[in-house]
Protein backbone atom coordinates (compact mmCIF):
# COMPACT_ATOMS: atom_id res chain seq x y z
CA UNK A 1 25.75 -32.80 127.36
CA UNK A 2 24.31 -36.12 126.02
CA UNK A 3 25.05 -39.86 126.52
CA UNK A 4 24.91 -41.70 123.33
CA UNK A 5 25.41 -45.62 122.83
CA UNK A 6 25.61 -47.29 120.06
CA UNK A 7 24.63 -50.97 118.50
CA UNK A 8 27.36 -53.00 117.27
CA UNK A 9 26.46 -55.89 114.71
CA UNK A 10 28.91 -58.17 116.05
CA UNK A 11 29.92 -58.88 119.77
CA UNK A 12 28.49 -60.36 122.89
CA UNK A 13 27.59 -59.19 125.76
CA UNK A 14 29.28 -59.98 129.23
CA UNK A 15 25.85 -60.63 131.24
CA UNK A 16 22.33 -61.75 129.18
CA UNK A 17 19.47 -60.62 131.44
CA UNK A 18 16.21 -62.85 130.59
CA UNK A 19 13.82 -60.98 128.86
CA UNK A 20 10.41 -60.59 130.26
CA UNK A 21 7.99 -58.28 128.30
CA UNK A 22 8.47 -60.01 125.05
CA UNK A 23 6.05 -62.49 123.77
CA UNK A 24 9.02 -63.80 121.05
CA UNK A 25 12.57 -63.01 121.60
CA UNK A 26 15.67 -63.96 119.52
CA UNK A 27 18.69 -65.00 121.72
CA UNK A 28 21.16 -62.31 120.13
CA UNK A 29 22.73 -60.46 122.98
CA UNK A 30 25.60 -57.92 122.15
CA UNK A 31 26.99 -54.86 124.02
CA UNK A 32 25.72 -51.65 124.10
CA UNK A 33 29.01 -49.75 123.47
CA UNK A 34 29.10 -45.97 124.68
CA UNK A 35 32.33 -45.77 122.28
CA UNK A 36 31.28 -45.50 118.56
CA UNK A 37 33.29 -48.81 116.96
CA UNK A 38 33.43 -49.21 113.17
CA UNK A 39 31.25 -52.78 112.83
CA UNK A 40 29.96 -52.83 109.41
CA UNK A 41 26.08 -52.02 109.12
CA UNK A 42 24.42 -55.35 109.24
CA UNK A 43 20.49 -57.03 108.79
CA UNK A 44 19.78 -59.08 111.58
CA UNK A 45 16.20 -60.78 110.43
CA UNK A 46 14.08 -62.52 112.72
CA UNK A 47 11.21 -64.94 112.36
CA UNK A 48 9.47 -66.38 115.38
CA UNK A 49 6.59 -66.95 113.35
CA UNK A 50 6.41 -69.66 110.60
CA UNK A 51 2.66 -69.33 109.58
CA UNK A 52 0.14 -66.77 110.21
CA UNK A 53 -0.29 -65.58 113.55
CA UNK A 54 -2.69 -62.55 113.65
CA UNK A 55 -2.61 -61.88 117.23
CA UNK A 56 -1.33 -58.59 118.58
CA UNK A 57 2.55 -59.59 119.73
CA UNK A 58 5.94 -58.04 120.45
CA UNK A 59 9.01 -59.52 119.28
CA UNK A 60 12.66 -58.55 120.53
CA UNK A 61 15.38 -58.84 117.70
CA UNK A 62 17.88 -57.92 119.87
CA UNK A 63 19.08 -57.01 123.02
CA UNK A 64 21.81 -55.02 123.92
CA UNK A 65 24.20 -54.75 127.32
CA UNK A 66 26.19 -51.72 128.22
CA UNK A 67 29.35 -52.10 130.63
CA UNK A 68 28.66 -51.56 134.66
CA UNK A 69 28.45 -47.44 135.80
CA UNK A 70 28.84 -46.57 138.63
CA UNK A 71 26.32 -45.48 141.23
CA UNK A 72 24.05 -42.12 140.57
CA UNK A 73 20.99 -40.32 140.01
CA UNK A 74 19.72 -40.37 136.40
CA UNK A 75 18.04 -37.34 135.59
CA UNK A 76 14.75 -37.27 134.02
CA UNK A 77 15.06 -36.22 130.31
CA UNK A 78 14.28 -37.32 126.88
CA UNK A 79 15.35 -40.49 125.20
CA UNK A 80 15.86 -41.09 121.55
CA UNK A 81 16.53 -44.07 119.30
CA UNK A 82 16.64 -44.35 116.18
CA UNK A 83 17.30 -47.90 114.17
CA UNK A 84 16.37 -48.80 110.14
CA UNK A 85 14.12 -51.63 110.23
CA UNK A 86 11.46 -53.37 108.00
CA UNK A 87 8.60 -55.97 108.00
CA UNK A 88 8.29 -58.71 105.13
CA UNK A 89 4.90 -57.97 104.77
CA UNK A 90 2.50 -55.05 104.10
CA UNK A 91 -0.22 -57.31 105.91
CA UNK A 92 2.08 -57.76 109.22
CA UNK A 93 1.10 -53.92 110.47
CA UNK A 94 4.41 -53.91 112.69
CA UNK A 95 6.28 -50.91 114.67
CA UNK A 96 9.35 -50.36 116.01
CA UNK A 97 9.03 -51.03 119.53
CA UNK A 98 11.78 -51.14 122.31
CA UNK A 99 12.58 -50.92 125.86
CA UNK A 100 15.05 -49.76 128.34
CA UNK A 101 15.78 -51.15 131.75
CA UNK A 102 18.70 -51.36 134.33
CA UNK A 103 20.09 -54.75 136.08
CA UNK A 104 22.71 -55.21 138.69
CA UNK A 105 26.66 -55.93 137.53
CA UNK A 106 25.62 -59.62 136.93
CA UNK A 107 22.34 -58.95 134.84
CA UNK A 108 20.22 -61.22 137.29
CA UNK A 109 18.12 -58.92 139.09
CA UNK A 110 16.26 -55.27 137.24
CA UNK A 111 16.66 -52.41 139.72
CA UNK A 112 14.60 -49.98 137.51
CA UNK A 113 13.08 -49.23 134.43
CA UNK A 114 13.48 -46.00 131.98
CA UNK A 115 11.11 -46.84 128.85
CA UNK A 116 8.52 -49.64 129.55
CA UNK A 117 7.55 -51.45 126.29
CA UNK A 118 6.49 -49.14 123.73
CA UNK A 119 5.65 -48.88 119.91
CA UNK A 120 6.81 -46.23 117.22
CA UNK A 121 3.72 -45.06 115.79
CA UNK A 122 4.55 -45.32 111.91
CA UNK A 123 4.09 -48.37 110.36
CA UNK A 124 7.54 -50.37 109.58
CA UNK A 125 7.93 -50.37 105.42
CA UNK A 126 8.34 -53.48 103.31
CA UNK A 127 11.60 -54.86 102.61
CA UNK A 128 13.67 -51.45 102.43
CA UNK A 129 15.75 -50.52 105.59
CA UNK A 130 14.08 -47.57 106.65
CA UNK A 131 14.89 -45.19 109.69
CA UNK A 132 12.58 -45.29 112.33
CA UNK A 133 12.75 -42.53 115.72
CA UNK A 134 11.04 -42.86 118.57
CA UNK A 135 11.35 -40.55 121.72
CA UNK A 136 10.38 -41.32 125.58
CA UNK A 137 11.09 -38.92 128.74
CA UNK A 138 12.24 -40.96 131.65
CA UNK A 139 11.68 -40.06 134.92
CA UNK A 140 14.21 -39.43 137.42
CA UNK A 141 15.83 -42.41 139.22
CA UNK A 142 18.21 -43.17 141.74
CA UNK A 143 20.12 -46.19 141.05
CA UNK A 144 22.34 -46.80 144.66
CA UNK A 145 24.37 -49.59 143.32
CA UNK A 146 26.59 -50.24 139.85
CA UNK A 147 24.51 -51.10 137.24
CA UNK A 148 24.35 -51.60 133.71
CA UNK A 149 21.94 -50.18 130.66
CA UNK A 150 20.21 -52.36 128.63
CA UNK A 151 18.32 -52.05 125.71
CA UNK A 152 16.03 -54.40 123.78
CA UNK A 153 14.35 -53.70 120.28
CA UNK A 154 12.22 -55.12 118.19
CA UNK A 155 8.73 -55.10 116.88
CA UNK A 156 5.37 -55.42 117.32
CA UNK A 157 1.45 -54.93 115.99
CA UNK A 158 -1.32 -56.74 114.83
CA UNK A 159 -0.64 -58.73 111.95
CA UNK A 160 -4.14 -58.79 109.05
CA UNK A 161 -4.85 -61.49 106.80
CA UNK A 162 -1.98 -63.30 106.32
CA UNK A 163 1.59 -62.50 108.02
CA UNK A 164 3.73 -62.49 111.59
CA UNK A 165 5.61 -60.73 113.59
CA UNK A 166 8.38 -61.20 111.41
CA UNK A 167 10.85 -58.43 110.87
CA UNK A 168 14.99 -57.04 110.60
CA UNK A 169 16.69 -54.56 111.71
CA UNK A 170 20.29 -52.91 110.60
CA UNK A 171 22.91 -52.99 113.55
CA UNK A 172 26.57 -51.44 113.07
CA UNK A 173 28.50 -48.51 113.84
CA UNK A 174 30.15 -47.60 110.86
CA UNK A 175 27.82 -45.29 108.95
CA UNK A 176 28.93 -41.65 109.09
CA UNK A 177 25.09 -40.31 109.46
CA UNK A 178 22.85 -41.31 111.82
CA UNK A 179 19.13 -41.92 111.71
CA UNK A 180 16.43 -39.48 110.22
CA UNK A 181 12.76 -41.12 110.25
CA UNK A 182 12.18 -42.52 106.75
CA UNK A 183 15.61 -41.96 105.49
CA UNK A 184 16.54 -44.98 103.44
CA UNK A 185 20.49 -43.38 103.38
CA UNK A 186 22.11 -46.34 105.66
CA UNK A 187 22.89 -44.16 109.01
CA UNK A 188 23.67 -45.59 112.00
CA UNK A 189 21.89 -46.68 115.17
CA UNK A 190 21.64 -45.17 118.25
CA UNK A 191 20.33 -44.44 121.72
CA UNK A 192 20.78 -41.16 123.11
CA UNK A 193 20.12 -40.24 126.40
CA UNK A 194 19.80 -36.02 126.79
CA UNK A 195 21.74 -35.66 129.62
CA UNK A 196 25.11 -37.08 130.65
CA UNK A 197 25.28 -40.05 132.65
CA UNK A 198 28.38 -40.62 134.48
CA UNK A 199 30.12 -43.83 132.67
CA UNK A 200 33.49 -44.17 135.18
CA UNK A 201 33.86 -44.83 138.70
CA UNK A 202 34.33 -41.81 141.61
CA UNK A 203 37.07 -42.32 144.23
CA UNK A 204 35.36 -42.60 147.80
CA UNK A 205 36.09 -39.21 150.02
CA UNK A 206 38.10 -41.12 151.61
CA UNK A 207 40.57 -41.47 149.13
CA UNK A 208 40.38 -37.26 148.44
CA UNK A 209 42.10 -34.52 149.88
CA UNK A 210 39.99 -32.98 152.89
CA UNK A 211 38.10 -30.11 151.39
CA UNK A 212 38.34 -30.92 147.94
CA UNK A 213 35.11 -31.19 146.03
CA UNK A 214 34.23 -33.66 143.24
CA UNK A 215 31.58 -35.59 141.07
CA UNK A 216 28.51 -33.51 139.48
CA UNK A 217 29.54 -30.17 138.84
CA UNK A 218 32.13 -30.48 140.60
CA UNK A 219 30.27 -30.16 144.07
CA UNK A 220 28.45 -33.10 144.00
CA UNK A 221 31.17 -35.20 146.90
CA UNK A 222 33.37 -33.06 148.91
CA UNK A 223 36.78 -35.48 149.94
CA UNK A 224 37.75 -36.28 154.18
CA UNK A 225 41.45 -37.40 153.59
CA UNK A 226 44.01 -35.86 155.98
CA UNK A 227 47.32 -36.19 154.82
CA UNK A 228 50.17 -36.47 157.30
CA UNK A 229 52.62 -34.01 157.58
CA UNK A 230 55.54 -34.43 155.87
CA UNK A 231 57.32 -33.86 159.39
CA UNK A 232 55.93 -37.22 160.28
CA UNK A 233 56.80 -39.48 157.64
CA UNK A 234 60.26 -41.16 158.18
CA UNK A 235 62.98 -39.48 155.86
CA UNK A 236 63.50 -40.38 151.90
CA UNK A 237 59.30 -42.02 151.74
CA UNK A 238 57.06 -40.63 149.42
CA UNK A 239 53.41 -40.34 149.50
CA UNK A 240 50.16 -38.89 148.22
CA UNK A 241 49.04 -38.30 144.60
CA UNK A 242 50.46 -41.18 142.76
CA UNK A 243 52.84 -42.30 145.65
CA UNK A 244 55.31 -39.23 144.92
CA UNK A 245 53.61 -35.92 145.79
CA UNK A 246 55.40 -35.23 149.23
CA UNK A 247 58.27 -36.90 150.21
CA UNK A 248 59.01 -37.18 154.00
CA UNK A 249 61.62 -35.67 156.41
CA UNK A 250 61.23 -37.33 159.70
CA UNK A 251 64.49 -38.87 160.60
CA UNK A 252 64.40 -41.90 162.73
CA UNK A 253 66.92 -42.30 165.11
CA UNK A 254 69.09 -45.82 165.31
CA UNK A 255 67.92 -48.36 167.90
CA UNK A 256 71.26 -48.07 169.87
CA UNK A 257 70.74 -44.62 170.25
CA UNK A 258 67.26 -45.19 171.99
CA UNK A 259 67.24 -46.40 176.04
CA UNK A 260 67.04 -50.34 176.25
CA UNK A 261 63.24 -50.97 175.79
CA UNK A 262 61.66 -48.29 174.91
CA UNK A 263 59.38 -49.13 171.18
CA UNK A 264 59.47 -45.95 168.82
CA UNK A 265 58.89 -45.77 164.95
CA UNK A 266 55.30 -47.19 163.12
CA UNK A 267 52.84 -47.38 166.45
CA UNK A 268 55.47 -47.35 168.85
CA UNK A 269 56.30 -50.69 168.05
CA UNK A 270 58.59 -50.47 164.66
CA UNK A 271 61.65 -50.50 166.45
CA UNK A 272 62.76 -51.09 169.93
CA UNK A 273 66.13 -49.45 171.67
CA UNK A 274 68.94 -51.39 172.95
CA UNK A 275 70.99 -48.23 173.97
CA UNK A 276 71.59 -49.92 177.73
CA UNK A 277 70.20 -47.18 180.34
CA UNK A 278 71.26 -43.47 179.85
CA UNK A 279 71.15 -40.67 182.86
CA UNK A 280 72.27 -37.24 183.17
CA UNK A 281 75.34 -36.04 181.90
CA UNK A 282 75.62 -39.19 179.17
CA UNK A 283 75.07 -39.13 175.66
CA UNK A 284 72.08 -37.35 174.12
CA UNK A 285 69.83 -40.23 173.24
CA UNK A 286 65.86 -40.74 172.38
CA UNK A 287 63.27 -41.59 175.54
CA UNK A 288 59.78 -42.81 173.75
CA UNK A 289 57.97 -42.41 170.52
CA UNK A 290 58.99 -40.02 168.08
């Protein structure tokens, strides 16, 4: 199984980490969504560069913020996007070139990077969106707190002559195809990671029945919870899997049936007996905890 996200053209993302490996960067920030939405397929155009600049740069477009996942071990497999993108120039020799990195829930810190900055290796055409798909293989990587995905794209090269690093790309989700290198056909964006990552939350083993396995495979977590019996939860409560999967029989008895003093119920404290004192050959009445 595979993760795919996708690139909305509208929305903004929750957190905005600063980019770092860009020498221009446009301050568009929108969510990575792992759910395919149905924005309309958009140009987002960006021009750091008002005059010629024919130094060899990298300029983000856009950057884009998945929601927070929890806690795991990403596998080491192949990564693919693919985005429609073009330069305004022949003369601006620019790729497609993105990254992908991971911050903490509040986007401030980076805890590890999948794709360091790197370049397509076909030239970008001239004013036609045109698919571009580049590939990567991560390495494995153990990420031990919640974390989100981000990924930044844009381009980069050498402009000759005359030119910038000027160039647009087409965000949305609403295209029925995706992305075939060179395809001028209007398919939509994507990342796709080759394996799955996990996008929800575990329950600790705490919170699982003794025994019971869980996570990766099904065997990655095995759960430590004991359930009491239902012979010692009072009479009429219910408990367990969503507050109703035993119900209790212990029957508690009334505090004037329990000798003067003596604490019984929750801890041995719940209740306390006011029975007066009770011998032999009196009524049959509680001494202690239950």
């Amino acid at each position: 199984m595979s993760t795919t996200f996708w690139f909305p053209s509208g929305t903004i993302a929750a957190v905005s980490p600063v980019p770092s490996v860009w020498d221009h960067v446009n301050t568009v920030s929108r969510v990575l969504n792992t759910v395919k939405g149905t924005s309309a397929l958009t140009t987002l155009t960006y021009t750091p560069d008002a005059g010629n600049d024919l130094t060899d740069k990298d300029a983000m477009i856009a950057q884009f913020v998945s929601e927070v996942f929890p806690p795991q071990t990403i596998l080491a497999q192949s990564m693919i996007l693919g985005v429609e993108c073009f330069e305004a120039l022949a003369t601006n020799n620019l790729f497609m070139t993105w990254t992908v990195y991971l911050v903490d829930t509040p986007g401030t810190s980076v805890l590890a990077t999948l794709v360091a900055l790197q370049r397509d290796n076909t030239e970008l055409v001239i004013t036609t969106p045109t698919g571009e798909v580049d590939t990567f293989t991560c390495a494995e990587t153990v990420v031990a707190v919640p974390f989100r995905v981000v990924c930044e794209i844009g381009v980069g090269g050498t402009p000759a002559v005359t030119g910038g690093h000027n160039g647009s790309m087409r965000f949305g989700e609403a295209a029925l195809s995706g992305i075939q290198q060179g395809s001028t056909i209007g398919g939509t964006p994507r990342l796709e990671f080759g394996k799955s990552l996990r996008l929800t939350f575990l329950p600790a083993v705490g919170d699982v029945d003794l025994g019971v396995q869980f996570g990766a495979a099904g065997t990655e977590f095995t759960g430590t919870l004991v359930q009491p019996n239902v012979n010692d939860v009072q009479d009429g409560v219910n408990y367990g899997a969503g507050g109703t999967e035993f119900d209790g029989d212990l029957v508690i008895p009334l505090e004037n049936q329990v000798e003067s003093g003596v604490g019984f119920g929750a801890d041995g404290t719940e209740f306390t007996g006011n029975g007066g004192t009770f011998g032999g050959g009196g009524n049959s009445v509680a001494r202690g905890r239950r």
